[in-house]
Protein backbone atom coordinates (compact mmCIF):
# COMPACT_ATOMS: atom_id res chain seq x y z
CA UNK A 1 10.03 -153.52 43.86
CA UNK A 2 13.65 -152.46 44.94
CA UNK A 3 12.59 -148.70 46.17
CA UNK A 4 10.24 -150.06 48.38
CA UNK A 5 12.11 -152.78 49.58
CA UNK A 6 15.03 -150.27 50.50
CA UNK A 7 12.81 -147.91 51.81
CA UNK A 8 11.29 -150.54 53.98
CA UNK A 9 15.08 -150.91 55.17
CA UNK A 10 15.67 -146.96 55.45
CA UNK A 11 12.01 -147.11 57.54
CA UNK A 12 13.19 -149.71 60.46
CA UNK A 13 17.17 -148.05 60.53
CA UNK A 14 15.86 -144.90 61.04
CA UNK A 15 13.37 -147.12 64.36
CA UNK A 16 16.71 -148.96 65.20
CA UNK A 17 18.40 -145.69 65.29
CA UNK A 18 15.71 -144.09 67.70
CA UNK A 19 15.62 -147.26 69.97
CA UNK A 20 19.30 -147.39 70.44
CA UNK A 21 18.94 -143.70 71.33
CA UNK A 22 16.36 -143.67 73.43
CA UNK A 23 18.72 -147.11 75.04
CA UNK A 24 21.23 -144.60 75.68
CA UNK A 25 19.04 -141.85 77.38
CA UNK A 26 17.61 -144.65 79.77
CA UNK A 27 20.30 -144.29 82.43
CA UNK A 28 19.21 -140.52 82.95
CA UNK A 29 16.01 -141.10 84.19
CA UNK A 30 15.01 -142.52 86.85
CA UNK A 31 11.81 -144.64 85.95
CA UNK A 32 13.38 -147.42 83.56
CA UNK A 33 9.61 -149.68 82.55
CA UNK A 34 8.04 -146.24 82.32
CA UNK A 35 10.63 -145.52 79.20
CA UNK A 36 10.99 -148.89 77.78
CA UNK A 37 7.41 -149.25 77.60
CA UNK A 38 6.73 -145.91 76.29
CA UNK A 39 9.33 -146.53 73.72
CA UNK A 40 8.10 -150.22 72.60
CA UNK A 41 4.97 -148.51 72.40
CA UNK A 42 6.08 -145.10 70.28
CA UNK A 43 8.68 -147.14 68.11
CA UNK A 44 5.68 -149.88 67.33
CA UNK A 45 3.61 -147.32 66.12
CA UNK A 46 5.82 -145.72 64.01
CA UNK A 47 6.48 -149.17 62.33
CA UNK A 48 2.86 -149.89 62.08
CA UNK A 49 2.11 -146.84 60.74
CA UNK A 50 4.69 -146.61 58.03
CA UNK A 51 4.38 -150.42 56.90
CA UNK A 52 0.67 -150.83 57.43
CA UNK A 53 -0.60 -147.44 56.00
CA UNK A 54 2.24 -147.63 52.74
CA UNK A 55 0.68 -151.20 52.31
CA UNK A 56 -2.96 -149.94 52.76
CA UNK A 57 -2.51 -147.33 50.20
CA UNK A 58 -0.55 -149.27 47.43
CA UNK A 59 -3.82 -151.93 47.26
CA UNK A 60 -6.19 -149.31 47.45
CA UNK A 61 -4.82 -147.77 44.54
CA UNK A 62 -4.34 -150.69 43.15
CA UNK A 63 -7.88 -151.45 43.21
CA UNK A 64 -8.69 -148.12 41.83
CA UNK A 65 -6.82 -148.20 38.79
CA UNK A 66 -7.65 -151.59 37.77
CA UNK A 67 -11.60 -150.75 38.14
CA UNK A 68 -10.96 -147.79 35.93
CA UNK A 69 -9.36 -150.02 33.43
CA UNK A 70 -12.20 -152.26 33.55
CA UNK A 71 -14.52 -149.72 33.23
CA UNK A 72 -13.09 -148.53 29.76
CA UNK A 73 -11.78 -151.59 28.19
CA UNK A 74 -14.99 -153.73 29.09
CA UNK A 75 -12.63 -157.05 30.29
CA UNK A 76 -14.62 -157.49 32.92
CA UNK A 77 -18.06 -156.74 33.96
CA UNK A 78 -18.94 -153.18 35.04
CA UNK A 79 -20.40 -154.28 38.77
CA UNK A 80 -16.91 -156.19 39.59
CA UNK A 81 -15.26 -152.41 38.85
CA UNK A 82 -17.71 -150.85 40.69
CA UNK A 83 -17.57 -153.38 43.33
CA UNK A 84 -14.19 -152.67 43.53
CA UNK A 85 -14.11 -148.89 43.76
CA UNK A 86 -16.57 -149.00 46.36
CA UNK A 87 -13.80 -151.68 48.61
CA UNK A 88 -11.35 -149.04 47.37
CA UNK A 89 -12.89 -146.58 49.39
CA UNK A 90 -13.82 -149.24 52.56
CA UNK A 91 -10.55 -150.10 52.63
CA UNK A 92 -9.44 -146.07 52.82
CA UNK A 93 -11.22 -145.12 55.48
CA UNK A 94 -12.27 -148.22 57.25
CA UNK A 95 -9.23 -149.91 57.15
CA UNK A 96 -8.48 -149.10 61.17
CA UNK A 97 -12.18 -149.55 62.43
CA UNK A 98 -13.13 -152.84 60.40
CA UNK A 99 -11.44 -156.33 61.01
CA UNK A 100 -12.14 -157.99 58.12
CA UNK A 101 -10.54 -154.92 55.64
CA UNK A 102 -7.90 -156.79 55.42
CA UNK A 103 -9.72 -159.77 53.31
CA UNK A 104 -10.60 -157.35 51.00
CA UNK A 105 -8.15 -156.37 48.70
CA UNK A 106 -7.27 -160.46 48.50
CA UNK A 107 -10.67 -161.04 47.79
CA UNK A 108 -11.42 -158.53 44.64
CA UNK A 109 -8.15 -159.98 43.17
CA UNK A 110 -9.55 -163.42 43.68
CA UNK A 111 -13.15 -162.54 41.93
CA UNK A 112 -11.55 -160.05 39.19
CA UNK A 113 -9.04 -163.68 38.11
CA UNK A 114 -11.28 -165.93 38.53
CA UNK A 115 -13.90 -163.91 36.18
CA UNK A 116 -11.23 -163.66 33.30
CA UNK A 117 -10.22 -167.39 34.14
CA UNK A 118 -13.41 -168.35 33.36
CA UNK A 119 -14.22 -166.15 30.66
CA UNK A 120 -10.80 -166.77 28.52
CA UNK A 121 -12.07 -171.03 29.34
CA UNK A 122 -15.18 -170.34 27.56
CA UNK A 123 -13.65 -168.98 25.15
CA UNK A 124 -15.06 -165.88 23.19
CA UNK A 125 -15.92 -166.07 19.53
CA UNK A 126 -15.73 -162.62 18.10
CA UNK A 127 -12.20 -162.77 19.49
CA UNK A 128 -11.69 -166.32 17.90
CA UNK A 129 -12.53 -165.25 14.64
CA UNK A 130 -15.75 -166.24 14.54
């Protein structure tokens, strides 16, 4: 957890860095809101981009190799894997076109726990000894 929280850090010095530049630059030119709002704009999507998309990518991957997991040890049923390979892939490519992607990767975790929650209540009796 301490690389990515210091490259979080190295991500928004390297933003602060560009905004003070492009702070410094402003006095050359000669339309000031033209800059500052084509900077906000640049330096938000930079941010977005490489917190969002890192974010994006570490659940979908996640979700990947958990399903696989499930799919070979048997912990879980088979359609809750498959169900989450398929949100995998949703939230991959349709994270930027669909609103509600970002429920999903929440969600799966919800359903897988709450499936071994139950399950480990019940109790199973070939693991009981019995």
């Amino acid at each position: 957890m301490a690389v990515a929280t210091f490259e979080h850090f190295l991500e928004h010095a390297l933003i602060c860095g560009l905004w003070f530049r492009l702070d410094f630059n402003r006095r050359f030119v000669r339309d000031l809101n033209f800059v500052r709002r084509f900077g906000d704009f640049f330096l938000r999507a930079i941010d977005y981009l490489s917190v969002v998309l890192r974010d994006i990518i570490g659940a979908a991957v996640f979700m990947i190799s958990t399903s696989t997991v499930v799919i070979r040890t048997g912990i879980a049923p088979r359609w809750i894997a498959f169900l989450g390979l398929l949100l995998a892939v949703i939230l991959l490519i349709g994270s930027f076109f669909i609103s509600w992607s970002v429920a999903v990767f929440p969600s799966w975790v919800f359903l897988i726990s709450g499936y071994i929650l139950i399950d480990n209540l019940h109790g199973n009796p070939l693991a009981d000894g019995g």
